[in-house]
Protein backbone atom coordinates (compact mmCIF):
# COMPACT_ATOMS: atom_id res chain seq x y z
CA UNK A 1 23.78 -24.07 32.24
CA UNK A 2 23.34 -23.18 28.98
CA UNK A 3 25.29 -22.90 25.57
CA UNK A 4 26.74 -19.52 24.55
CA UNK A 5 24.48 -19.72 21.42
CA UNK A 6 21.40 -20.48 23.73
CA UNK A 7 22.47 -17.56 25.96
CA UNK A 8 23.25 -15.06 23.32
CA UNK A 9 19.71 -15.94 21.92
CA UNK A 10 17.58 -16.05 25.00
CA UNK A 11 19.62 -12.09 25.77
CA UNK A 12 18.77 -10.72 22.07
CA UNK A 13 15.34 -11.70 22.67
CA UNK A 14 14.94 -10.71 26.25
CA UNK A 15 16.55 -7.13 24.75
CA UNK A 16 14.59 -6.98 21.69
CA UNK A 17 11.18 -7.91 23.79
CA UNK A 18 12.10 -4.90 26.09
CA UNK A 19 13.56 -2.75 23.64
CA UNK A 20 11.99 -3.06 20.26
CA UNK A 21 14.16 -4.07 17.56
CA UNK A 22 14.97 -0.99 16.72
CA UNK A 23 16.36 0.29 20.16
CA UNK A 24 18.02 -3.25 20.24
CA UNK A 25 20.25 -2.29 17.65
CA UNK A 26 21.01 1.30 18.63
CA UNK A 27 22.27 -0.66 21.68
CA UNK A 28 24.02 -2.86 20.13
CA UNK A 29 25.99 -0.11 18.38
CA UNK A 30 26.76 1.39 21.38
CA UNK A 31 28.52 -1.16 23.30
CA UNK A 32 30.09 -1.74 20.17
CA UNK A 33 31.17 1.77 19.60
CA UNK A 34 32.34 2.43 23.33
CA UNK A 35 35.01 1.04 25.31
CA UNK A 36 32.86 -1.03 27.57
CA UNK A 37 34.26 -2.12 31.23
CA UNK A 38 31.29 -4.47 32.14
CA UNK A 39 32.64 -5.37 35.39
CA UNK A 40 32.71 -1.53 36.11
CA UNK A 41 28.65 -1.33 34.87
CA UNK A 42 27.81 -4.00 36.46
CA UNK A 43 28.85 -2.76 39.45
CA UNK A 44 27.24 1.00 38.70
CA UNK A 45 23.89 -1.24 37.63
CA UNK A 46 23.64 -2.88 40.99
CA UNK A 47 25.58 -1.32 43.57
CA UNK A 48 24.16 -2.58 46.61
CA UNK A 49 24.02 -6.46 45.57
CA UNK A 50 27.21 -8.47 45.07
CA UNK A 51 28.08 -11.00 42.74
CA UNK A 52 27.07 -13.78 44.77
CA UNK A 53 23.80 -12.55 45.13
CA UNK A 54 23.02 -11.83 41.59
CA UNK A 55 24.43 -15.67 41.27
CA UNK A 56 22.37 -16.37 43.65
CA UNK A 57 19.03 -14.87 42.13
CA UNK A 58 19.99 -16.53 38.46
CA UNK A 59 19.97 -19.82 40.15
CA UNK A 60 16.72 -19.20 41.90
CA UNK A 61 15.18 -18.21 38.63
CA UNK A 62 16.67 -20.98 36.85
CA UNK A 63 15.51 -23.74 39.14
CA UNK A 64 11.94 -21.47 39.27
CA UNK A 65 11.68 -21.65 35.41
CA UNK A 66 12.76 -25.18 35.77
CA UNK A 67 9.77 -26.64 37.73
CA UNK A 68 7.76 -24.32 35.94
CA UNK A 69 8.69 -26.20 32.63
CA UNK A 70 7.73 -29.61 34.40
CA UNK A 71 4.36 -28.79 36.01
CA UNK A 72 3.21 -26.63 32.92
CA UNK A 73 5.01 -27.76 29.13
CA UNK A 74 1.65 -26.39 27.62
CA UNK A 75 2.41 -22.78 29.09
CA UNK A 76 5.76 -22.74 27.85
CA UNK A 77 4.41 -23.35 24.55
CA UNK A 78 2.67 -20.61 24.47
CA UNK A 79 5.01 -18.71 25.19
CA UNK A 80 7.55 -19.60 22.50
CA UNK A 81 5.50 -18.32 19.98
């Protein structure tokens, strides 16, 4: 599992990635600027997979990323940069 600072990092990069920097921050503001229920959009976001599948799917991932790390350090690497 990893650290609140690891997972706040890994989610400003996976946002800024997708986003741009700039639309990063306009989102930022917004769920800053809103009242923001994120039970309630998380439901809205997925509505036809539960929690325990989204667990589920993260764990998957996890483990996936995982093995990739131990079969292939040099591709992570490159990816990192």
């Amino acid at each position: 599992m990893m650290t609140d600072t690891e997972l706040k990092l890994k989610g400003f990069e996976s946002l800024r990635s997708s986003l741009g920097l700039v639309e990063l921050e306009k989102f930022i503001s917004l769920i800053q600027l809103e009242r923001f229920n994120y039970t309630k959009w998380r439901e809205n976001l997925f509505p036809d997979i539960s929690g325990a599948e989204i667990s589920k799917l993260a764990m998957e991932s996890r483990l996936n990323e995982t093995e990739l790390r131990c079969q292939a350090p040099e591709y992570i690497n490159t990816q990192k940069k």
